[in-house]
Protein backbone atom coordinates (compact mmCIF):
# COMPACT_ATOMS: atom_id res chain seq x y z
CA UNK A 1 -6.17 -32.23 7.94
CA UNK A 2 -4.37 -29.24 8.77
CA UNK A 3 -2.52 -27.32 5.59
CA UNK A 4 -0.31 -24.57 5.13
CA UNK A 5 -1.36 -21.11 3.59
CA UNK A 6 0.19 -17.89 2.90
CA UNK A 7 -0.91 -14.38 3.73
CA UNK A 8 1.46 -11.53 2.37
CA UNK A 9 5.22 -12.91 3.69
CA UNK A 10 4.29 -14.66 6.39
CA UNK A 11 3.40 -18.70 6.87
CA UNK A 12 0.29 -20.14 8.75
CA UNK A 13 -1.39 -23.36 9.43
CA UNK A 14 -4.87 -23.58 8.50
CA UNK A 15 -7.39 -25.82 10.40
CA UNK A 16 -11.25 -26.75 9.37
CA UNK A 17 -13.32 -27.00 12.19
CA UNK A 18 -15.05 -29.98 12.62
CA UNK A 19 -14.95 -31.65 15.90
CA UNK A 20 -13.21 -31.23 19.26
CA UNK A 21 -10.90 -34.59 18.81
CA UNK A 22 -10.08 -33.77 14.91
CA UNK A 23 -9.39 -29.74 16.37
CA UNK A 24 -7.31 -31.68 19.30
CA UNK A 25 -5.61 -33.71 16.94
CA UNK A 26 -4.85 -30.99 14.48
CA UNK A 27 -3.44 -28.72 17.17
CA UNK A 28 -1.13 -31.24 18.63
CA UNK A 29 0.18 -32.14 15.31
CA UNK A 30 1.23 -28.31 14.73
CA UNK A 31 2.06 -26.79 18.13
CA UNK A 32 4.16 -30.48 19.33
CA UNK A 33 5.32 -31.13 22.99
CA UNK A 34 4.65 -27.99 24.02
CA UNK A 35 1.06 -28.11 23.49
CA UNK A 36 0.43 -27.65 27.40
CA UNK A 37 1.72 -24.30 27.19
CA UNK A 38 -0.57 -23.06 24.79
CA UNK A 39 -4.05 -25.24 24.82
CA UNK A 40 -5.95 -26.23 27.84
CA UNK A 41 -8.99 -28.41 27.45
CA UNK A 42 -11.70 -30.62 29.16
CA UNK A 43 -12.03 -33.81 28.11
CA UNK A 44 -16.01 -33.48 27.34
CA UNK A 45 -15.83 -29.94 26.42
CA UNK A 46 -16.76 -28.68 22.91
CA UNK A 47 -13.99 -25.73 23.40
CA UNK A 48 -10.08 -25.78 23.55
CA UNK A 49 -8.64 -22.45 24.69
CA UNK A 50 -5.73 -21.39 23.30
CA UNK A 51 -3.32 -18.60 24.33
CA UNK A 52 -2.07 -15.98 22.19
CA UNK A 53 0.95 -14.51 23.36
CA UNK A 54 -0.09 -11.10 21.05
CA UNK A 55 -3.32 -10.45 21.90
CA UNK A 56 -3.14 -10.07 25.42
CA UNK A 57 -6.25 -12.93 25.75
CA UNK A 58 -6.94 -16.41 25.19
CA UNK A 59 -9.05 -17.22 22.12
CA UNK A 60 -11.85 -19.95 22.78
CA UNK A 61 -12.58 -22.43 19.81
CA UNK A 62 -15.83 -23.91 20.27
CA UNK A 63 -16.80 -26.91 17.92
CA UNK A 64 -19.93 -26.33 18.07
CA UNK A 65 -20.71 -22.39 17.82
CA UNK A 66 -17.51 -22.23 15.04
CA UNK A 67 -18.31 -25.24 13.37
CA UNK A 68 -17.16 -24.86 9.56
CA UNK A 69 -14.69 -22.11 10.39
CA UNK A 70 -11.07 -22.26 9.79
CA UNK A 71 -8.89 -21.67 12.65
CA UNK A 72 -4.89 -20.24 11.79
CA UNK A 73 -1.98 -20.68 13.66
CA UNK A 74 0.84 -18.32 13.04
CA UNK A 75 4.47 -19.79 14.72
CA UNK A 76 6.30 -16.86 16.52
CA UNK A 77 8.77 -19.10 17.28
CA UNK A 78 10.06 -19.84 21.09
CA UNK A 79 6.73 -21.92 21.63
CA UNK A 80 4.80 -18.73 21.02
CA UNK A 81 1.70 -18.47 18.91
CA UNK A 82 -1.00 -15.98 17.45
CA UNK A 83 -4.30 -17.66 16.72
CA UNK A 84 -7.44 -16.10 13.87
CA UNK A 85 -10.63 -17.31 13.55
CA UNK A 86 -12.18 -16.92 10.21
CA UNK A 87 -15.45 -17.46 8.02
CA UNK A 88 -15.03 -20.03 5.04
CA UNK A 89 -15.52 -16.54 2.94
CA UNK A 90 -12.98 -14.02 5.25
CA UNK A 91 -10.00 -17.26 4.83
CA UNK A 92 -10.48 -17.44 1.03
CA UNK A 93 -10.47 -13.90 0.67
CA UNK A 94 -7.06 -13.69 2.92
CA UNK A 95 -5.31 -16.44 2.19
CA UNK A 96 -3.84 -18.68 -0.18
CA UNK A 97 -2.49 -22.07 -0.53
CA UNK A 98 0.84 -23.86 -1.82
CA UNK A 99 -0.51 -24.80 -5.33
CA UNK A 100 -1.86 -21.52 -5.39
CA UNK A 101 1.52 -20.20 -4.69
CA UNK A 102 3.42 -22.06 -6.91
CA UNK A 103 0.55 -20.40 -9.70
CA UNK A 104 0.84 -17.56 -9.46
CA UNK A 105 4.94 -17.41 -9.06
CA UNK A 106 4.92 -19.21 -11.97
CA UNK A 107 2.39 -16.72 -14.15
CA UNK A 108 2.67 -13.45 -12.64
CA UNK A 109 6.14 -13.58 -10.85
CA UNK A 110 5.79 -11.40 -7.83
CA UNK A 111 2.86 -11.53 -5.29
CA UNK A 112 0.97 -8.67 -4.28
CA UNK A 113 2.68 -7.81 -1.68
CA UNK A 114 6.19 -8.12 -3.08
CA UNK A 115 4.29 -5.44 -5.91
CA UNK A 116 3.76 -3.21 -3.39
CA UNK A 117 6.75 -3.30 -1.06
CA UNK A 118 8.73 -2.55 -4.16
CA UNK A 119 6.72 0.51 -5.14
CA UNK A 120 6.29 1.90 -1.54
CA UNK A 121 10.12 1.31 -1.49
CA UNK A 122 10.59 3.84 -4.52
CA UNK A 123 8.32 6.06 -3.54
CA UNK A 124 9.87 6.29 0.22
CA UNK A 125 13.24 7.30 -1.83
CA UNK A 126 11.91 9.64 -4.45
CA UNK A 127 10.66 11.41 -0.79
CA UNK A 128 13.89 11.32 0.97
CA UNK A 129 15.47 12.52 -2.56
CA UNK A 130 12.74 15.66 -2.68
CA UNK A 131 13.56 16.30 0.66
CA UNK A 132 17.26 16.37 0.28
CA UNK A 133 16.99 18.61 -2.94
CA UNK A 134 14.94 21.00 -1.13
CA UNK A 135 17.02 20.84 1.69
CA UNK A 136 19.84 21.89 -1.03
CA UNK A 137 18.15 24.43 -2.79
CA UNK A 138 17.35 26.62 0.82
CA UNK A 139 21.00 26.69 1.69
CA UNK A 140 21.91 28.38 -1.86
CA UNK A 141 18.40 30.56 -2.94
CA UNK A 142 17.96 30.79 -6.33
CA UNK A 143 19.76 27.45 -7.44
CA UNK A 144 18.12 24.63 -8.99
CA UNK A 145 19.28 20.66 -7.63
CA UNK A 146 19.86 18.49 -9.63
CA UNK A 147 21.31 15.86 -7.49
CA UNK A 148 18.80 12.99 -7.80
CA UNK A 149 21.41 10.21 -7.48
CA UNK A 150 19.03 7.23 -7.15
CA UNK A 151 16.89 7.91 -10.39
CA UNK A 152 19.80 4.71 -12.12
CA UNK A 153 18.63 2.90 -9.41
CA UNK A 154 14.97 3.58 -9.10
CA UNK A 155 14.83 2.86 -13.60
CA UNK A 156 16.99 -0.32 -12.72
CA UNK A 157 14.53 -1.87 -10.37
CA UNK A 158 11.44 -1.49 -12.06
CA UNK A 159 12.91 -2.96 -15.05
CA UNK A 160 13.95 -5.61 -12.86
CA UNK A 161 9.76 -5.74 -11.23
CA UNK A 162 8.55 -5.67 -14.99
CA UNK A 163 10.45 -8.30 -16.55
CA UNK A 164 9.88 -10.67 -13.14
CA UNK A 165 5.85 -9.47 -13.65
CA UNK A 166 6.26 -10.54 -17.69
CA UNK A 167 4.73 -7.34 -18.22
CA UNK A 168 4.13 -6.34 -22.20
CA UNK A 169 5.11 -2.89 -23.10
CA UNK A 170 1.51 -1.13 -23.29
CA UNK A 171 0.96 -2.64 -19.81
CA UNK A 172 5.17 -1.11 -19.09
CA UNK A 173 3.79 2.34 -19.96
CA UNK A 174 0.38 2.09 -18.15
CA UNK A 175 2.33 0.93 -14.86
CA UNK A 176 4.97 4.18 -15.44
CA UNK A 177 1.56 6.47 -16.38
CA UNK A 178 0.15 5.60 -12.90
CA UNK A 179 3.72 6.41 -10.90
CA UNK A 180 4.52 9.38 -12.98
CA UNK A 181 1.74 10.87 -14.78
CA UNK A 182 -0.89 10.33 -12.27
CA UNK A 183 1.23 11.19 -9.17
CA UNK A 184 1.21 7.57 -7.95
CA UNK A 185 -2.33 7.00 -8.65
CA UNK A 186 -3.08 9.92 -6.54
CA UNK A 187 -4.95 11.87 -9.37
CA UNK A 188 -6.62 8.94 -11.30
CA UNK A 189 -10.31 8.71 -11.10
CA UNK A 190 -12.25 5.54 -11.91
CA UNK A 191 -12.46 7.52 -16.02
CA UNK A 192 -8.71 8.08 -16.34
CA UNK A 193 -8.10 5.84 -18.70
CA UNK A 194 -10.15 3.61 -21.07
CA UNK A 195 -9.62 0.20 -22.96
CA UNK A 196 -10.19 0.02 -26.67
CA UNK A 197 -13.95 -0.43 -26.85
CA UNK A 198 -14.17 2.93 -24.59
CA UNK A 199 -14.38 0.78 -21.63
CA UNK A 200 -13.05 2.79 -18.17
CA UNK A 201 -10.34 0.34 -16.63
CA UNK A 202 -10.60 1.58 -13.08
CA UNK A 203 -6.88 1.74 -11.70
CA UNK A 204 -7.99 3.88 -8.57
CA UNK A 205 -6.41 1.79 -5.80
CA UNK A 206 -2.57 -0.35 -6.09
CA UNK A 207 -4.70 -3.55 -5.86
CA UNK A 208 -7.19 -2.62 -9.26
CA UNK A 209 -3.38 -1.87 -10.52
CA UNK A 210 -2.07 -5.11 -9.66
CA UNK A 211 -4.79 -7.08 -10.57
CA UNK A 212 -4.99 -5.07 -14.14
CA UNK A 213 -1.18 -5.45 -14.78
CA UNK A 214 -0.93 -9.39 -13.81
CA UNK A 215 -4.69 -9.81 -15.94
CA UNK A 216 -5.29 -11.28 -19.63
């Protein structure tokens, strides 16, 4: 049976590849009356090629040489599709389900993603805010700006990310330490900081900083 899963934003069906009728099957179910369109297939073949209207060639499915594989569909929408192959090991690492979903919404609050659209989002404005000071500061040498107008804004949504997150307030000041202190993780080294028992807590990429913030 076919099953949805969720990469970053975006929706896919997953299939497990068994046989050519169950891979028939599945595809039908998901792609409808417009099945023509996209799949062509032999009636004794072990292969359904499928076309993906990104990639610029048809991916071939064999039953046989990607037996055990999981094969996702991704709807473009006007009876369009992109199609992935993966390892049991590559879709478990990439993807997860609807319980899993509904888990971690309900524990951690935000996904990983939504983490680090809303950083990359502050940072991209703290930039355009540098800029514009600097900007300010040529036309009258010698003066000092002080017109960083979003900094309300910028304290008001990561209050706003923290309390969604749950976040304690040690873990609160370890998330602003990264941003601030450590130049958005740009200086932290795999040392930076330790846990009580003198244990390094490697923060060195936004995931290790997810993962640590979201953690027991």
């Amino acid at each position: 049976m076919h099953k949805k899963v969720f990469k970053g934003d975006k929706e896919y069906y997953a299939i497990y590849i068994e046989d050519i009728n169950s891979l028939i099957g599945e595809l039908t179910d998901i792609i409808g009356t417009t099945r023509k369109k996209v799949m062509d297939y032999g009636q004794f073949d072990n292969y359904v090629t499928l076309n993906d209207c990104y990639k610029g060639f048809n991916v071939i499915v064999d039953t046989v040489k990607h037996h055990n594989m999981y094969l996702t569909v991704y709807d473009n929408g006007h009876d369009t599709y992109s199609f992935d192959l993966y390892t049991e090991e590559e879709f478990n690492n990439n993807f997860i389900d609807e319980i899993e979903l509904k888990e971690i919404r309900e524990t951690n609050g935000i996904l990983f993603y939504e983490f680090k659209e809303t950083l990359d989002f502050i940072k991209e404005q703290d930039n355009k805010m540098n800029d514009f000071c600097d900007a300010l500061e040529q036309l009258s040498p010698g003066e000092y700006c002080n017109c960083f107008l979003y900094n309300k804004y910028e304290e008001k949504l990561l209050d706003m990310m923290c309390k969604a997150m749950r976040l304690s307030e040690s873990k609160i000041d370890i998330l602003m330490w990264w941003l601030y202190d450590m130049d958005w993780g740009s200086r932290i080294t795999e040392n930076s900081l330790q846990d009580e028992k003198g244990n390094n807590i490697n923060l060195t990429t936004i995931e290790k900083l997810y993962n640590y913030l979201v953690g027991e």
